[in-house]
N, C-alpha and C. Protein backbone atom coordinates (compact mmCIF):
# COMPACT_ATOMS: atom_id res chain seq x y z
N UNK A 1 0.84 -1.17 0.00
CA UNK A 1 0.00 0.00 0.00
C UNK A 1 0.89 1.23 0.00
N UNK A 2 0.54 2.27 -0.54
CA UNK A 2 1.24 3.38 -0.77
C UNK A 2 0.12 4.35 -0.28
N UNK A 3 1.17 5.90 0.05
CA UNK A 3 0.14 6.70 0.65
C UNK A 3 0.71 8.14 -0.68
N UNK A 4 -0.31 8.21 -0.93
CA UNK A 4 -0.23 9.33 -2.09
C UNK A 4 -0.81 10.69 -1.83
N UNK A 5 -0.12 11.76 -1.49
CA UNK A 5 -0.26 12.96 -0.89
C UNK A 5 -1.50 13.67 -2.59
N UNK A 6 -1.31 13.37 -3.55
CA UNK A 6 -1.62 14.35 -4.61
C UNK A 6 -2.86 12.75 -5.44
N UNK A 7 -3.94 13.28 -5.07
CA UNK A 7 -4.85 12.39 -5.72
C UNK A 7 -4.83 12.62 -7.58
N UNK A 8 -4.39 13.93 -7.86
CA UNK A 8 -4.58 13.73 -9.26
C UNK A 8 -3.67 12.69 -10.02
N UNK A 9 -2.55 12.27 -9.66
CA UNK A 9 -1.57 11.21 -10.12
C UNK A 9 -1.73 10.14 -9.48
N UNK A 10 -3.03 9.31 -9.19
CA UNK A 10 -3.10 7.96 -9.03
C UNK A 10 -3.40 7.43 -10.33
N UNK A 11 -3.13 5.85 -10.72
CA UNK A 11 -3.13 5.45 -11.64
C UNK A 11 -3.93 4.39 -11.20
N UNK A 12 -5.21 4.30 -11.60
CA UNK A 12 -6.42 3.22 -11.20
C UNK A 12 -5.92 2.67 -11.81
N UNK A 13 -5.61 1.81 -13.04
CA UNK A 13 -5.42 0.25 -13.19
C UNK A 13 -3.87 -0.34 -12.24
N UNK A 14 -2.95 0.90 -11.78
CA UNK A 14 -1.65 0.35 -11.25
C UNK A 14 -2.59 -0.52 -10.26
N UNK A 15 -3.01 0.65 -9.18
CA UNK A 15 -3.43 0.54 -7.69
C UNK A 15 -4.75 -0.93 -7.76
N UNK A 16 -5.20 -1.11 -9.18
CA UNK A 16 -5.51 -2.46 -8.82
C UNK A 16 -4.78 -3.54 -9.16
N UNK A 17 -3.71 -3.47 -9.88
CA UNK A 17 -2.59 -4.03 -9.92
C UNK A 17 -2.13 -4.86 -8.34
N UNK A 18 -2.22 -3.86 -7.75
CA UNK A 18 -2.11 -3.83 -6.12
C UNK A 18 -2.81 -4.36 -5.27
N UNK A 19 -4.33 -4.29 -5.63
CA UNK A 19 -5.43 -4.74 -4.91
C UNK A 19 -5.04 -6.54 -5.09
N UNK A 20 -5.29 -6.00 -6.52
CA UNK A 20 -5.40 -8.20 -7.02
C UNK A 20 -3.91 -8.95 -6.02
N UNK A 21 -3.15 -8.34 -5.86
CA UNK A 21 -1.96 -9.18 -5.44
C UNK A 21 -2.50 -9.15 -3.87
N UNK A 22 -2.85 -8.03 -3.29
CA UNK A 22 -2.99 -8.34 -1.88
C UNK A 22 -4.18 -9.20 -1.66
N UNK A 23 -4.97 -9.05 -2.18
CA UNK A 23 -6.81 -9.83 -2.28
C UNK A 23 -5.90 -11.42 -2.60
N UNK A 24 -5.34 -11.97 -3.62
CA UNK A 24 -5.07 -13.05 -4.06
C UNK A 24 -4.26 -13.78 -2.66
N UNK A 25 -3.25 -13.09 -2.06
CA UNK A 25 -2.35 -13.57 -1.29
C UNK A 25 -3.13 -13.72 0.24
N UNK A 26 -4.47 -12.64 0.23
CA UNK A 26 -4.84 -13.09 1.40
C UNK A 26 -5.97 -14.15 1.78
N UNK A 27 -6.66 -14.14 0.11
CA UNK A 27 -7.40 -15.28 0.07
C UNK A 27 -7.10 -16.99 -0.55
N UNK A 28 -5.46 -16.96 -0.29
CA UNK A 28 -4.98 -18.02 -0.68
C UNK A 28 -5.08 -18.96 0.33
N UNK A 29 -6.19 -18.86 1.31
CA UNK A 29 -6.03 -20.06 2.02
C UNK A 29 -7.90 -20.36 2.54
N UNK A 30 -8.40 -19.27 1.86
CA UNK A 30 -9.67 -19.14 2.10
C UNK A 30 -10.49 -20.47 1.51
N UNK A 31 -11.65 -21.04 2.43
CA UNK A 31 -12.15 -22.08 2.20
C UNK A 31 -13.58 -21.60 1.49
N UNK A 32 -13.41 -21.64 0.04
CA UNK A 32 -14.68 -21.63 -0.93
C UNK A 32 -15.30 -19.79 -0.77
N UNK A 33 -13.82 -19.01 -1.16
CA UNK A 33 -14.33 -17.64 -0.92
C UNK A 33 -15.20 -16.89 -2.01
N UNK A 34 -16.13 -15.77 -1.64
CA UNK A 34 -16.84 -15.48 -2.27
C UNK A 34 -16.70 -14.15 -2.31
N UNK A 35 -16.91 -12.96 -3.51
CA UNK A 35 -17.00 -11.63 -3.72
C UNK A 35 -18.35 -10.59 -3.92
N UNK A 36 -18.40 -9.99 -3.12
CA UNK A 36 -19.49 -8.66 -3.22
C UNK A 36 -18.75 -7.93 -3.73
N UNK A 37 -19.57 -7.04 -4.42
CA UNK A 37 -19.55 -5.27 -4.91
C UNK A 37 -19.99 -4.49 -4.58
N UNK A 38 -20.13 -3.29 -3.82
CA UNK A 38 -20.88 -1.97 -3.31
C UNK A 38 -21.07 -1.61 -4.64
N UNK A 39 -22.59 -1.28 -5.10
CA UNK A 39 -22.56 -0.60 -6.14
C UNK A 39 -22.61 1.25 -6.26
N UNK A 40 -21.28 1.60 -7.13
CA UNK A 40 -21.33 0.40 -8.51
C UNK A 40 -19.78 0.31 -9.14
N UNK A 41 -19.06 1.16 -7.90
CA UNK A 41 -17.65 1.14 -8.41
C UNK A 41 -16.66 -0.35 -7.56
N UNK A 42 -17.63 -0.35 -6.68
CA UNK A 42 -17.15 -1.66 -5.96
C UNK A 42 -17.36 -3.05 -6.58
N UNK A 43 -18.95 -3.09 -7.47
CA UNK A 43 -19.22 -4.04 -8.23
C UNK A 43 -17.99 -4.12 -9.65
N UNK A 44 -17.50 -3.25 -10.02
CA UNK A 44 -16.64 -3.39 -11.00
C UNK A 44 -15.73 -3.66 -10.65
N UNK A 45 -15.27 -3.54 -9.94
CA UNK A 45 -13.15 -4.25 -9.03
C UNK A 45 -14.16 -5.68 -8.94
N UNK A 46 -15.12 -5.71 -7.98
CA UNK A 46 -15.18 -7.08 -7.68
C UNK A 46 -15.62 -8.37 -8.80
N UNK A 47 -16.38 -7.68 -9.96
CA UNK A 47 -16.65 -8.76 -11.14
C UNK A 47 -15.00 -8.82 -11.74
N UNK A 48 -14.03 -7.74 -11.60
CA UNK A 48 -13.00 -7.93 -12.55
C UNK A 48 -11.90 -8.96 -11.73
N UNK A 49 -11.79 -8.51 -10.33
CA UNK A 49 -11.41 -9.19 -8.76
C UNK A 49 -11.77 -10.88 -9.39
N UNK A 50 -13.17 -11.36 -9.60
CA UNK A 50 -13.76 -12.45 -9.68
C UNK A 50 -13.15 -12.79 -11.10
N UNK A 51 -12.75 -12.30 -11.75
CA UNK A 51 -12.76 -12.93 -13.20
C UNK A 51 -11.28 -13.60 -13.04
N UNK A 52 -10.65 -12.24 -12.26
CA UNK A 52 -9.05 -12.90 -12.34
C UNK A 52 -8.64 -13.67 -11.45
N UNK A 53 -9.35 -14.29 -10.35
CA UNK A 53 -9.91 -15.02 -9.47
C UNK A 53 -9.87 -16.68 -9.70
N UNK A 54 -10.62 -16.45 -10.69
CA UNK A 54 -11.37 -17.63 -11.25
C UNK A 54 -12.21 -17.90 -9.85
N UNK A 55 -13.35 -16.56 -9.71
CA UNK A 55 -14.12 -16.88 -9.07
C UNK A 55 -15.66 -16.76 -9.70
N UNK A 56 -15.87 -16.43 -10.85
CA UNK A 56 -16.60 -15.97 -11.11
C UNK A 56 -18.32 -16.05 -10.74
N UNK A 57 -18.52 -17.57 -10.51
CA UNK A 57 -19.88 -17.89 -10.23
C UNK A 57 -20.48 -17.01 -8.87
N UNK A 58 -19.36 -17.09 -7.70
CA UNK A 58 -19.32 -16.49 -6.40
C UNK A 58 -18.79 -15.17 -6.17
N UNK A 59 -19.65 -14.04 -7.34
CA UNK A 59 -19.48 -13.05 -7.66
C UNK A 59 -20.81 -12.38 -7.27
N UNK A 60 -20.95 -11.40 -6.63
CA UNK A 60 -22.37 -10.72 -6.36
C UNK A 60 -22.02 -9.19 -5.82
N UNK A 61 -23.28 -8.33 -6.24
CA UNK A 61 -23.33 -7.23 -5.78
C UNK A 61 -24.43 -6.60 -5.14
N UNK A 62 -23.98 -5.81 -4.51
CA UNK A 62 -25.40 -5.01 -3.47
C UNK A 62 -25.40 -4.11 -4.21
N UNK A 63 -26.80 -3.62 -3.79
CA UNK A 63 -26.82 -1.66 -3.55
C UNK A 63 -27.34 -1.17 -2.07
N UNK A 64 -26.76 -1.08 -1.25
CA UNK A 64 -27.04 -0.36 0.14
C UNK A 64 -27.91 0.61 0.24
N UNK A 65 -28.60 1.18 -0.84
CA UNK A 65 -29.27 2.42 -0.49
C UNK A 65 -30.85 2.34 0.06
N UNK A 66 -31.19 1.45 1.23
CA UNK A 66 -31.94 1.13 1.49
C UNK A 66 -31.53 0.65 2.87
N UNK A 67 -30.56 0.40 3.09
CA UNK A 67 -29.55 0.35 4.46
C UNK A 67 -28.98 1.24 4.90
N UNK A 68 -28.78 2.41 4.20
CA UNK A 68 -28.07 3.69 4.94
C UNK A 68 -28.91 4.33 5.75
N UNK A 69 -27.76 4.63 6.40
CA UNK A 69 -28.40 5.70 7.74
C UNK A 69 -28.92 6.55 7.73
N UNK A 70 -28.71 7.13 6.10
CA UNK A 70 -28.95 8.69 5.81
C UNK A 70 -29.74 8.32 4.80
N UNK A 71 -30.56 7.17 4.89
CA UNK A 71 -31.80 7.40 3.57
C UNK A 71 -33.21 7.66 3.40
N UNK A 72 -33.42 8.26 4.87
CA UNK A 72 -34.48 8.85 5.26
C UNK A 72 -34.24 10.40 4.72
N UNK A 73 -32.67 11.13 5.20
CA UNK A 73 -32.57 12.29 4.76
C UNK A 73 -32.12 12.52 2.71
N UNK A 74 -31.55 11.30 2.36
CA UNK A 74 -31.35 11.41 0.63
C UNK A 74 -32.18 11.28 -0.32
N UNK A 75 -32.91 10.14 0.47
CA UNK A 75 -33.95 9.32 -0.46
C UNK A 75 -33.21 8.34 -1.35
N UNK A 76 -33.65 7.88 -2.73
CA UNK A 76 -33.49 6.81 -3.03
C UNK A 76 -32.11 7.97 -4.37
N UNK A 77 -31.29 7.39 -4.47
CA UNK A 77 -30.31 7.45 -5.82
C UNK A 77 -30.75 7.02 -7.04
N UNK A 78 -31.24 8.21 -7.99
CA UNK A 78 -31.56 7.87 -9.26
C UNK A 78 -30.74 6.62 -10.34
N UNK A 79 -29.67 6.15 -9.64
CA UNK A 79 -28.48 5.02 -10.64
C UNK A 79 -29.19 3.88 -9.09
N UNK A 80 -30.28 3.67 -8.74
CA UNK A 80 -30.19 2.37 -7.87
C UNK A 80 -30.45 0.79 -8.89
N UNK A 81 -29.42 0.07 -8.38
CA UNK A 81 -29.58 -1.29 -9.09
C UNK A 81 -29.91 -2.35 -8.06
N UNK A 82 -30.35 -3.63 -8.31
CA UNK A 82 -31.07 -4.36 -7.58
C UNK A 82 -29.79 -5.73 -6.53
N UNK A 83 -29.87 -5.56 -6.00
CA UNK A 83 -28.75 -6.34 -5.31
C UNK A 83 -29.02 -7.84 -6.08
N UNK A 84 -27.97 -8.29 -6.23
CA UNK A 84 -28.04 -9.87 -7.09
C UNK A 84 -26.49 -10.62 -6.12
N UNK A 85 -27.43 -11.31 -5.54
CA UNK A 85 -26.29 -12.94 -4.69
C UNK A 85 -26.87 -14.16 -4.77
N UNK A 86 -26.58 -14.67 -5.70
CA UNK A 86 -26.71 -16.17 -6.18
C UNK A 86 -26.50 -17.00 -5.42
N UNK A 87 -25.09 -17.01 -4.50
CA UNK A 87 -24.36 -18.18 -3.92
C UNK A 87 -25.16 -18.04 -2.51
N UNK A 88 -24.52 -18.89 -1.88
CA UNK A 88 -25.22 -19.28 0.01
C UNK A 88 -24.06 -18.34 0.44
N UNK A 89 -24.55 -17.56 1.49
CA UNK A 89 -23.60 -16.68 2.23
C UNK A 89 -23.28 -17.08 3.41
N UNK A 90 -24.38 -17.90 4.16
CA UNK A 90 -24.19 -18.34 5.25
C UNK A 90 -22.85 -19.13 5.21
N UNK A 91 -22.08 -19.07 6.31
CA UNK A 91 -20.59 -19.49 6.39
C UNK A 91 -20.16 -19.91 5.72
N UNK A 92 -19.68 -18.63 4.85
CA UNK A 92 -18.92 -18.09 3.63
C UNK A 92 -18.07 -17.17 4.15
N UNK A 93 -16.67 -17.50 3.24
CA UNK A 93 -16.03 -16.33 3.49
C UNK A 93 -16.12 -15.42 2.57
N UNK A 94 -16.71 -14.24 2.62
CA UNK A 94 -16.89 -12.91 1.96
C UNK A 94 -15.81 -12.19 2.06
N UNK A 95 -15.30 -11.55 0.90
CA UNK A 95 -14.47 -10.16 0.11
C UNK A 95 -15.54 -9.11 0.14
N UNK A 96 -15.86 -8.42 0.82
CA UNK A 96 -16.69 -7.18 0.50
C UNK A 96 -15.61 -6.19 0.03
N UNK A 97 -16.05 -5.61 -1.56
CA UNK A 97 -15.51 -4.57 -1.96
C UNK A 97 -15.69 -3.14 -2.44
N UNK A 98 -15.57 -2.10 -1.91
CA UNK A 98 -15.94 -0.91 -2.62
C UNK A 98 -14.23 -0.30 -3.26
N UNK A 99 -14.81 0.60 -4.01
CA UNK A 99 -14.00 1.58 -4.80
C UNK A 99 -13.25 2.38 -3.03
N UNK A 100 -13.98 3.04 -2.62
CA UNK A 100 -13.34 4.76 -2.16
C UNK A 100 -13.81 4.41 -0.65
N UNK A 101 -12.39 4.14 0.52
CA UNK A 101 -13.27 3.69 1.85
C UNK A 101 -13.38 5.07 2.34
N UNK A 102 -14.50 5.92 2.95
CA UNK A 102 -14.46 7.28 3.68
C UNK A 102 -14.56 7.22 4.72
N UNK A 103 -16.13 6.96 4.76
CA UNK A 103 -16.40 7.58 6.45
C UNK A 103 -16.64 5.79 7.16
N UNK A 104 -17.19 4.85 6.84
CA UNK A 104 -17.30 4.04 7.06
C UNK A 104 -18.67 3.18 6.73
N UNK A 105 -19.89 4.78 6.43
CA UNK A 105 -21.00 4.53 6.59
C UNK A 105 -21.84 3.18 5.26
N UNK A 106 -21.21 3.40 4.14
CA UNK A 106 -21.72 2.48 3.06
C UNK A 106 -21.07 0.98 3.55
N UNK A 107 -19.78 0.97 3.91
CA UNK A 107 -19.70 -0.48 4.17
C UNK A 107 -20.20 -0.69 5.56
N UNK A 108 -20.88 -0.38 6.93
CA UNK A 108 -21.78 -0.86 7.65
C UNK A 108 -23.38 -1.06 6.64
N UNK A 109 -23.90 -0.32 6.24
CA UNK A 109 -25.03 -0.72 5.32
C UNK A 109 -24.77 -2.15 4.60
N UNK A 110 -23.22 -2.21 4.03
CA UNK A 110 -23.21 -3.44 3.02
C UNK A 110 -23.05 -4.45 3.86
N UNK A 111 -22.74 -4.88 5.25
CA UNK A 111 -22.76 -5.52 6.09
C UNK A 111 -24.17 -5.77 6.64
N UNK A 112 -25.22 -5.04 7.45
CA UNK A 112 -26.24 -5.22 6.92
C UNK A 112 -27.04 -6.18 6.14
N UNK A 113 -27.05 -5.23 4.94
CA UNK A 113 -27.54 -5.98 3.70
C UNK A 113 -27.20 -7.56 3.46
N UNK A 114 -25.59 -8.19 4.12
CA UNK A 114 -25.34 -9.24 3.98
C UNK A 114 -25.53 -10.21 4.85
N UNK A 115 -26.24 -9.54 6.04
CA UNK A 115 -26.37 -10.77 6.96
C UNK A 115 -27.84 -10.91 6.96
N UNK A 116 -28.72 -10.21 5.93
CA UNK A 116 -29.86 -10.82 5.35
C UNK A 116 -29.84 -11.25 4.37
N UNK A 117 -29.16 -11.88 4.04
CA UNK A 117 -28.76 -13.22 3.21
C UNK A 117 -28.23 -14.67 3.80
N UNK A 118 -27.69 -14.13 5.10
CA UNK A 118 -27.23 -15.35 6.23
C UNK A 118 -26.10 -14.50 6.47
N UNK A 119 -25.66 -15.97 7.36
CA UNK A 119 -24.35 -15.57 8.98
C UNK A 119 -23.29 -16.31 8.18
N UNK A 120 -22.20 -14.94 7.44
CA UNK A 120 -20.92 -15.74 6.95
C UNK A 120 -19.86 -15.49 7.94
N UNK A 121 -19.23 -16.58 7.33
CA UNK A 121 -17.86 -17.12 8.46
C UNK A 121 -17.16 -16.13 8.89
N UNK A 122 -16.95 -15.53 7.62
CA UNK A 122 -15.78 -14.24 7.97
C UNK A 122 -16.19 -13.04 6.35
N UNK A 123 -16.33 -11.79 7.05
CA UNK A 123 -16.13 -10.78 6.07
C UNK A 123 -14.96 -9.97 5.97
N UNK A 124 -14.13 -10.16 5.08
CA UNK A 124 -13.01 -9.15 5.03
C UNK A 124 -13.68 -7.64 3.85
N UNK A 125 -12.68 -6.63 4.11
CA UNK A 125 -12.96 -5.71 3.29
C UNK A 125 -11.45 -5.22 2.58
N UNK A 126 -12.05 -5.18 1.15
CA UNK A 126 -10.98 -4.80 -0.13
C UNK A 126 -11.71 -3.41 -0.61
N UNK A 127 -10.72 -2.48 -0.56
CA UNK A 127 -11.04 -1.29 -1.14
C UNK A 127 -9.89 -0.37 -1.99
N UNK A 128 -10.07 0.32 -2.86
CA UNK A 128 -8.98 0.39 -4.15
C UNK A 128 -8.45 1.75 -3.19
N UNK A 129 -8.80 2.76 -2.83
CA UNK A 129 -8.03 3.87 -2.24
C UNK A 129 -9.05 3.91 -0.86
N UNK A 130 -8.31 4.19 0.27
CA UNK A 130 -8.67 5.07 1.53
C UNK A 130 -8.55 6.43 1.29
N UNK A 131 -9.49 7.09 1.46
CA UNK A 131 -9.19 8.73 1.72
C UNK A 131 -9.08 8.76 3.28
N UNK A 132 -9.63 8.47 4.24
CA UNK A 132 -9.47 8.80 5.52
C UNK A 132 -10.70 9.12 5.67
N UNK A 133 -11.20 9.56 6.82
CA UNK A 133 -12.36 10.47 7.16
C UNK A 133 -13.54 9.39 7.77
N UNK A 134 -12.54 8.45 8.61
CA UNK A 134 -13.80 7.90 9.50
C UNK A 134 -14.77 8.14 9.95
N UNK A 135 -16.01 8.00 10.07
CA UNK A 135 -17.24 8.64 11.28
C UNK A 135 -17.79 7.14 11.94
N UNK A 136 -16.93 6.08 11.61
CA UNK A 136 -17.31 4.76 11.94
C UNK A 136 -16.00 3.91 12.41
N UNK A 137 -16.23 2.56 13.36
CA UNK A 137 -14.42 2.12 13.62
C UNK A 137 -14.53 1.04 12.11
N UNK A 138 -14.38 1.33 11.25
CA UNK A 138 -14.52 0.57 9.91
C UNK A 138 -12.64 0.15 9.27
N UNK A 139 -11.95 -0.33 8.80
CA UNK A 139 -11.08 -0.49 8.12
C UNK A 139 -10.65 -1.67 7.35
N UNK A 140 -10.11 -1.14 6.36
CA UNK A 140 -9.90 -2.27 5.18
C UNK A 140 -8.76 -3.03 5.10
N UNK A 141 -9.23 -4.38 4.89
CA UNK A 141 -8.22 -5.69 5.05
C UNK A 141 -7.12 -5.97 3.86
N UNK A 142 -7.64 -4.76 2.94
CA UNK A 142 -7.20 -4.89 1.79
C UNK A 142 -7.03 -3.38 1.10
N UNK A 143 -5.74 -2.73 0.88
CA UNK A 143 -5.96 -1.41 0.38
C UNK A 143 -4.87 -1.11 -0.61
N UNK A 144 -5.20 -0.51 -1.79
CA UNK A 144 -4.07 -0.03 -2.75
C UNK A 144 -3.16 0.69 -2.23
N UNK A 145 -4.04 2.01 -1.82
CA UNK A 145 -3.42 3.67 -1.51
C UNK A 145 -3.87 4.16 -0.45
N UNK A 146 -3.89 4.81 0.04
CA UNK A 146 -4.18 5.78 1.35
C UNK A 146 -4.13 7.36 0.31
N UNK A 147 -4.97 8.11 0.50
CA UNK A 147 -5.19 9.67 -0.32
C UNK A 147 -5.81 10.49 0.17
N UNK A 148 -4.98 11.42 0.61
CA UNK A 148 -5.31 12.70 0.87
C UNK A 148 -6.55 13.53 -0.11
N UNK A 149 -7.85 13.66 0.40
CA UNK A 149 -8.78 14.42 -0.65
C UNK A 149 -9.21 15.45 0.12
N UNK A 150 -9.17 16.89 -0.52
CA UNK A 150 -9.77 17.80 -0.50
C UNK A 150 -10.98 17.58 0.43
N UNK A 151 -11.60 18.54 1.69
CA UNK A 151 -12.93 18.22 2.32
C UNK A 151 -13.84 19.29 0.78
N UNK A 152 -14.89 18.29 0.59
CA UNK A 152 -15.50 18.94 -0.42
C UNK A 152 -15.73 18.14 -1.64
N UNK A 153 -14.58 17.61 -2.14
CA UNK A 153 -14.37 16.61 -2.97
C UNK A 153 -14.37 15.37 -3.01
N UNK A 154 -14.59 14.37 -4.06
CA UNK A 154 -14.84 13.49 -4.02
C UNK A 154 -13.96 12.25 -4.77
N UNK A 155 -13.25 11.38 -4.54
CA UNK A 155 -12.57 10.87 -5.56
C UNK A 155 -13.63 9.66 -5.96
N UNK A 156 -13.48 9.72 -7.81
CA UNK A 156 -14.58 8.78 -8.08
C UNK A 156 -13.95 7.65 -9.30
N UNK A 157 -14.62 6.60 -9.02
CA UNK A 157 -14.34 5.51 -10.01
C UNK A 157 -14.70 5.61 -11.24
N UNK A 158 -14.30 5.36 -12.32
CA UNK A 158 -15.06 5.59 -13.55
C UNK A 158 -14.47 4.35 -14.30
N UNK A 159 -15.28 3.87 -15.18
CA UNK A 159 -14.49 2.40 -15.81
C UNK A 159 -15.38 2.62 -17.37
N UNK A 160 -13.95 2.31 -18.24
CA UNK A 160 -14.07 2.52 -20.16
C UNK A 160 -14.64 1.20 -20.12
N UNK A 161 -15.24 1.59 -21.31
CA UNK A 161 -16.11 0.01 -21.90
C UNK A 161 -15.63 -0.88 -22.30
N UNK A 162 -14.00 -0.87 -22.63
CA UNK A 162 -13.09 -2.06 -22.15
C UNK A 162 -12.55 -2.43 -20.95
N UNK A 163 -13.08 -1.77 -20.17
CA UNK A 163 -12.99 -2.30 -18.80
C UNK A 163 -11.42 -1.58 -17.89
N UNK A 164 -11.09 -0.61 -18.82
CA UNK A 164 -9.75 -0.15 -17.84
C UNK A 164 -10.41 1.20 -16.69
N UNK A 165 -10.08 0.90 -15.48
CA UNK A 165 -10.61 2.07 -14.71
C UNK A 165 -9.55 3.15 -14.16
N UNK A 166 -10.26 4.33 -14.12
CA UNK A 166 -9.66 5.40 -14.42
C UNK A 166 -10.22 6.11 -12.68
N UNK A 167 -9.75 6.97 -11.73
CA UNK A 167 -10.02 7.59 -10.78
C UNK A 167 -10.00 9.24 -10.92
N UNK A 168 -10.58 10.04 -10.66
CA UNK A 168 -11.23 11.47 -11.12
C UNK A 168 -11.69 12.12 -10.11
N UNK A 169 -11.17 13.36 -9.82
CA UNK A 169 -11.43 14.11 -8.25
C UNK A 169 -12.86 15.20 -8.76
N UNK A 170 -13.60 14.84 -8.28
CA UNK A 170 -14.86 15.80 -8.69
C UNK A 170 -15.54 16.28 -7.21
N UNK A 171 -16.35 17.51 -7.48
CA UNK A 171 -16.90 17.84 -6.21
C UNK A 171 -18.01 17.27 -5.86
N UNK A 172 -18.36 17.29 -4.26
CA UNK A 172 -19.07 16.44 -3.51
C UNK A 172 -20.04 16.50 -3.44
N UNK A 173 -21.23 16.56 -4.31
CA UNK A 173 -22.59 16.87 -4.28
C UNK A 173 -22.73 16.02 -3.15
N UNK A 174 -22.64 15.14 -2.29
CA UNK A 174 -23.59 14.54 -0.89
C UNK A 174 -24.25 15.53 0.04
């Protein structure tokens, strides 16, 4: 993991370069592991996570926006997609993955969301950059970068239709 003071010079396909080696080495002993996606930048590391995996069947994604804390005050997100988990979760070991770890609040929701599906063995968490900015005791088992972001701003995932992903500092409409 590297800590990168200047978010405009991260290189999203390096830093998952990074992810896949730490995710691979820590699930090299994992018994019949399985991958989530936070949608929808988390669902894309984790279908690409799964492909290079050779996990693919035990590939699934949420959408939390029905578990957050704050979805009484947002309401529903015009991009909501329907959570899809095929496999048995119950004692499973789960990869939960998002793009951007912040405050903590989307991966307690995606936790949540997964133990109404059943009681897995163990959940680890893989996430492509930390910005910092806890409001939860949340941290990732798995991290590219550590990044300093602007309060205000937002660093965001974006992925080409060949599948290379690209990271982009835009402001924080939340």
């Amino acid at each position: 993991m590297s800590n990168i003071p200047n978010p405009s010079s991260l290189d999203a396909e390096a830093l998952y370069a990074e992810l896949l080696r730490q995710v691979k080495a820590g699930l090299a002993d994992a018994h019949e592991p399985a991958i989530v996606g936070i949608h929808s930048g988390g669902a894309w590391l984790a279908e690409r996570l799964a492909a290079d995996l050779g996990l693919g069947e035990r590939c699934g994604v949420l959408d939390v926006s029905f578990y957050r804390d704050d979805y009484a005050k947002k309401g529903l997100p015009a991009g909501m997609k329907p959570t899809h988990i095929t496999f048995d979760v119950a004692g499973a070991t789960l990869l939960l993955v998002d793009d951007v770890l912040y405050t903590g609040r989307t991966t307690r929701a995606a936790i949540n969301e997964l133990f109404d599906y059943g009681r897995p063995a163990k959940i680890m968490l893989a996430a492509l950059v930390d910005r910092g900015g806890r409001q939860l005791p949340v941290a990732a088992d798995f991290v590219a970068a550590k990044v300093a972001v602007p309060q205000g701003q937002a660093l965001v995932l974006k992925r080409a239709d060949a599948g290379q992903f690209t990271l982009t500092i835009e402001n924080d409409h939340a």
